[in-house]
N, C-alpha and C. Protein backbone atom coordinates (compact mmCIF):
# COMPACT_ATOMS: atom_id res chain seq x y z
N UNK A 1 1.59 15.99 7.82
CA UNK A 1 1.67 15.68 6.40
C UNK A 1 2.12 14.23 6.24
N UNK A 2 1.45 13.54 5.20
CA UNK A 2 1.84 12.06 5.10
C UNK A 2 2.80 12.32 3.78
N UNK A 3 4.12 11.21 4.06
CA UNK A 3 5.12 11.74 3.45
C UNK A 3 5.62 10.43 2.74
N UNK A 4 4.36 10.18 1.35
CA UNK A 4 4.51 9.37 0.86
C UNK A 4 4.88 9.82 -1.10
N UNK A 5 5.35 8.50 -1.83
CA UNK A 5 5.87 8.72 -2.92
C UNK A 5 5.32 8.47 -3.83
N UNK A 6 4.30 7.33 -3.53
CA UNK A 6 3.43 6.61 -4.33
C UNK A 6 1.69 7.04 -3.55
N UNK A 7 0.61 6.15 -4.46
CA UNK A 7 -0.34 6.24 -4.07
C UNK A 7 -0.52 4.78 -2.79
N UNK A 8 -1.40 4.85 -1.91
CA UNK A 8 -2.29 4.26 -1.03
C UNK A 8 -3.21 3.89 -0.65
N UNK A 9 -3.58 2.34 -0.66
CA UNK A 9 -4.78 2.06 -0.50
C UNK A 9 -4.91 1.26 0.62
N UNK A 10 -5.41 1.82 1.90
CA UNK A 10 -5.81 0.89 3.19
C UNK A 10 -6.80 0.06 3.33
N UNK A 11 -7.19 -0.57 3.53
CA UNK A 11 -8.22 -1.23 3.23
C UNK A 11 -8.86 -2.05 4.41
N UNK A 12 -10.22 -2.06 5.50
CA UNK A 12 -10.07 -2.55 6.19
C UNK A 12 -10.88 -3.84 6.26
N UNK A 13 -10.27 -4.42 7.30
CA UNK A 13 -10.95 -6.42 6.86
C UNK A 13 -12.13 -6.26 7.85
N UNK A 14 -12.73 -7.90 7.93
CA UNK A 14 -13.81 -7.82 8.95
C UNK A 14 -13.20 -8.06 10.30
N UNK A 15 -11.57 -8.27 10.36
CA UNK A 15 -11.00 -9.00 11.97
C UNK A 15 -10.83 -7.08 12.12
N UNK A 16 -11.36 -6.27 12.80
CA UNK A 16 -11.04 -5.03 13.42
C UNK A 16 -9.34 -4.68 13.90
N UNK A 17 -9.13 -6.32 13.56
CA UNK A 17 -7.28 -5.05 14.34
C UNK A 17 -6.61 -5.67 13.05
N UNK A 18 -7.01 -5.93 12.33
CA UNK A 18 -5.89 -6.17 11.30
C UNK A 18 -6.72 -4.96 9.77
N UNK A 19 -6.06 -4.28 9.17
CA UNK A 19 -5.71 -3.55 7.95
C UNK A 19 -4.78 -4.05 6.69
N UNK A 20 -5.23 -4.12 5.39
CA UNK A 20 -4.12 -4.10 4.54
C UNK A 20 -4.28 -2.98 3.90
N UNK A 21 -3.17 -3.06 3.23
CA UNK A 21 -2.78 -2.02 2.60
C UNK A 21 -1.97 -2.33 0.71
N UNK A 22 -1.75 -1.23 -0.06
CA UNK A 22 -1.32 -1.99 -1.65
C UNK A 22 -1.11 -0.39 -2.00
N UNK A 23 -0.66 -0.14 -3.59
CA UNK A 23 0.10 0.55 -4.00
C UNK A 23 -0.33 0.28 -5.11
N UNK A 24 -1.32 1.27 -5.91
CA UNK A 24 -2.41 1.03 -7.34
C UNK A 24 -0.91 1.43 -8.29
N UNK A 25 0.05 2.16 -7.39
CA UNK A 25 0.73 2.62 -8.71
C UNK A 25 2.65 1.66 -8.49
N UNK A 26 2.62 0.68 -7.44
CA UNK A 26 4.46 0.06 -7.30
C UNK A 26 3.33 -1.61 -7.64
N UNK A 27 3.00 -2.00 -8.76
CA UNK A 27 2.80 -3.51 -8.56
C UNK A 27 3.30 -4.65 -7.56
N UNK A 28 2.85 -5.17 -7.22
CA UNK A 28 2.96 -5.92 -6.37
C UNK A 28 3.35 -5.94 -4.56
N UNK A 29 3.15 -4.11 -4.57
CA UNK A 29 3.87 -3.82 -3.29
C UNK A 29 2.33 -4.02 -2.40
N UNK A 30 2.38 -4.79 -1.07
CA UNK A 30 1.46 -4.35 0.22
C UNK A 30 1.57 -5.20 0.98
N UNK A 31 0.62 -4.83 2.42
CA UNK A 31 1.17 -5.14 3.43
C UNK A 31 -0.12 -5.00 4.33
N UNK A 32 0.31 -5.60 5.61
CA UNK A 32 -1.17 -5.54 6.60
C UNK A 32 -0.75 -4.81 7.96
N UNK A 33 -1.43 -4.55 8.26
CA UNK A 33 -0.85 -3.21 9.82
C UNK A 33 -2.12 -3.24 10.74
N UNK A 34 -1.88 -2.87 12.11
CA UNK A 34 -3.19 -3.08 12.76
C UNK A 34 -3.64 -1.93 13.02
N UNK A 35 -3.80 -0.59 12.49
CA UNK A 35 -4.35 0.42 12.48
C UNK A 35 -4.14 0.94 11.34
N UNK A 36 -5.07 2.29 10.80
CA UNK A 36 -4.45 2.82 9.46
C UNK A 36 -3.16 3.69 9.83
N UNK A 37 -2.83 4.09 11.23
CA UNK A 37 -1.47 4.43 11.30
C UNK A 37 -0.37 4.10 11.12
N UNK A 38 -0.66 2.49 11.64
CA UNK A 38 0.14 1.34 11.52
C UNK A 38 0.54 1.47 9.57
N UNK A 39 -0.53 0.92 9.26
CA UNK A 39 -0.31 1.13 7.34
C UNK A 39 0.56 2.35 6.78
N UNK A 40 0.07 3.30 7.23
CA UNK A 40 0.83 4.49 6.89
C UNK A 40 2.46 4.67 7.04
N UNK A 41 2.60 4.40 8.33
CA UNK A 41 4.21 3.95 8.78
C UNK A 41 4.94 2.99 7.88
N UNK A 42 4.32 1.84 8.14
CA UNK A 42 5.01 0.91 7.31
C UNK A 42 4.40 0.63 6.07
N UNK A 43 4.24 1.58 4.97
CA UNK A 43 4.16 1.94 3.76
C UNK A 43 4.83 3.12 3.42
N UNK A 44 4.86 3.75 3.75
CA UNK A 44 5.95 5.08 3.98
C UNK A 44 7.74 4.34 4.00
N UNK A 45 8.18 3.14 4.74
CA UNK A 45 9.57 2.58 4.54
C UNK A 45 9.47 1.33 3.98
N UNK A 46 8.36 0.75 3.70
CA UNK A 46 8.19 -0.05 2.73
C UNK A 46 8.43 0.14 0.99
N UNK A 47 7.77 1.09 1.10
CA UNK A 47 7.64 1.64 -0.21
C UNK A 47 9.22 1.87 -0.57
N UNK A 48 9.78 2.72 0.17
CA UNK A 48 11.28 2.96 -0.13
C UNK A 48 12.32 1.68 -0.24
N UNK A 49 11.85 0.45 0.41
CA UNK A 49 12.87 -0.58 0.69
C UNK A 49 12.53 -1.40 -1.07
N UNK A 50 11.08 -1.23 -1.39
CA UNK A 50 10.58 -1.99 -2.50
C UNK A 50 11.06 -1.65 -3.91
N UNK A 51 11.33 -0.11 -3.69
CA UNK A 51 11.91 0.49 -5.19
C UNK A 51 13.37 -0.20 -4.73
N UNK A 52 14.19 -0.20 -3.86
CA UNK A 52 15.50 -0.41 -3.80
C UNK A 52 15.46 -1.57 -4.39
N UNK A 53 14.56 -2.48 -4.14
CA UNK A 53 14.78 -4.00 -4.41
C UNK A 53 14.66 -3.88 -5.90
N UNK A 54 13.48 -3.00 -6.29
CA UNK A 54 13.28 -3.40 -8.06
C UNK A 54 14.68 -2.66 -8.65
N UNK A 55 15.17 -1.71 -8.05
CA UNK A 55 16.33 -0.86 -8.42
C UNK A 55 17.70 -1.83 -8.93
N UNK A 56 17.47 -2.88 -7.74
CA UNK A 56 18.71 -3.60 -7.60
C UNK A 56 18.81 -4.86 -8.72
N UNK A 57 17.59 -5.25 -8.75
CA UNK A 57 17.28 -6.12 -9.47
C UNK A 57 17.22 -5.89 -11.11
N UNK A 58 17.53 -4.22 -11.72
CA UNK A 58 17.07 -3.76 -12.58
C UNK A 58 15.79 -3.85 -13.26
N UNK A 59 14.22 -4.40 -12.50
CA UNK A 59 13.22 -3.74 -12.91
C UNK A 59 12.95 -2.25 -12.75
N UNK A 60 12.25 -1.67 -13.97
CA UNK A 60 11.86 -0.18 -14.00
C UNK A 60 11.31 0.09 -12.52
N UNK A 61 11.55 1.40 -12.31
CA UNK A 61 10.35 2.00 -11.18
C UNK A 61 9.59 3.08 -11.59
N UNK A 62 8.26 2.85 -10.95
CA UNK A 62 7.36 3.85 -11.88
C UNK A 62 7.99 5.49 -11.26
N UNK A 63 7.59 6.56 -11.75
CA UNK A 63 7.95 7.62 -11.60
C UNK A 63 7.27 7.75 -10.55
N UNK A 64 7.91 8.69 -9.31
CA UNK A 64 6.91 8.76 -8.01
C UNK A 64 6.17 10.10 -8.51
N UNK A 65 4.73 10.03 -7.63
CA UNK A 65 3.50 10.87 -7.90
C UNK A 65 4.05 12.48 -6.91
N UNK A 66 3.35 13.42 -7.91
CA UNK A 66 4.11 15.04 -7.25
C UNK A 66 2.64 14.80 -6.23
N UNK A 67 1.58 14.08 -6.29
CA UNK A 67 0.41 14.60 -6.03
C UNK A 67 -0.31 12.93 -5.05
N UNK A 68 0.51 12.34 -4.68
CA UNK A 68 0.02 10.77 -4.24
C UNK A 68 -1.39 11.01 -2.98
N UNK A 69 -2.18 10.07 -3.44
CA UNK A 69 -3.30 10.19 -2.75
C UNK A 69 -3.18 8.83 -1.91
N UNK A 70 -4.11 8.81 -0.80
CA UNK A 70 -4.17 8.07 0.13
C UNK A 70 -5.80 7.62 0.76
N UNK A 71 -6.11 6.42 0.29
CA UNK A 71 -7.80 5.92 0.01
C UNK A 71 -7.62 4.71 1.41
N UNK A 72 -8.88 5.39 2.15
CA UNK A 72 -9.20 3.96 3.30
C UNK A 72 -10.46 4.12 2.87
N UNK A 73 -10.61 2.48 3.11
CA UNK A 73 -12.39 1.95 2.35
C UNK A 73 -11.88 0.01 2.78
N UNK A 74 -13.26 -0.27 2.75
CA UNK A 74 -13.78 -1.41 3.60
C UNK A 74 -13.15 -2.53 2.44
N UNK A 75 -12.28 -3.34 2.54
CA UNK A 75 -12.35 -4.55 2.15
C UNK A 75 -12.92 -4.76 1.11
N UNK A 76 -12.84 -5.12 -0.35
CA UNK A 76 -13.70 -5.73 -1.38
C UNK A 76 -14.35 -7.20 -1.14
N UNK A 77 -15.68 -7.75 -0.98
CA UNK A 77 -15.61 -8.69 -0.80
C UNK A 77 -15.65 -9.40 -1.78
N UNK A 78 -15.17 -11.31 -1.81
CA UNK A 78 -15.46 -11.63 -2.63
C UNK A 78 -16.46 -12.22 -3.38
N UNK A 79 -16.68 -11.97 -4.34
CA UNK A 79 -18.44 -12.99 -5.12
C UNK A 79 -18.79 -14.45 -4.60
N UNK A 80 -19.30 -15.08 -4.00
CA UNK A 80 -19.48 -16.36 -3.59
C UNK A 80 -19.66 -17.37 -4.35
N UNK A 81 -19.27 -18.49 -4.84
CA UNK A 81 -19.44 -18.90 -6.12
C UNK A 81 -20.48 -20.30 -5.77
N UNK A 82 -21.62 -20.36 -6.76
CA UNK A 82 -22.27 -21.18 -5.66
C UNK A 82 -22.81 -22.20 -6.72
């Protein structure tokens, strides 16, 4: 069981050992890992270190999800502007 609070989005690049990762629902939270295991781990104590920080700082934290989902999918690329 993945034993997360928020939602997850892995995301993988074109370099094969590098992954990022983001949080549709903690703004501004993510991170890059070199497997989606890797992401998972360190989004799982990320996530917890990131509410502490907004905690501390007195920004709101969103309510954590009873139901958080977890999305791997390829990189968005970007539009080329020409």
């Amino acid at each position: 069981m993945i034993d997360l609070k928020y939602s997850l989005v892995v995301e993988a690049t074109e370099d094969p050992t590098f992954f990022t990762f983001y949080s549709p629902d903690l703004e501004g939270f993510t991170g890059v890992g070199h497997s989606v295991e890797d992401c998972l781990y360190q989004a799982k104590w990320g996530m917890a270190e990131f509410v502490s920080v907004l905690k501390e700082r007195g920004i709101p934290v969103p309510k954590a999800k009873s139901n958080p989902t977890v999305t791997i999918q390829n990189a968005k690329r970007m539009a080329s502007i020409a």
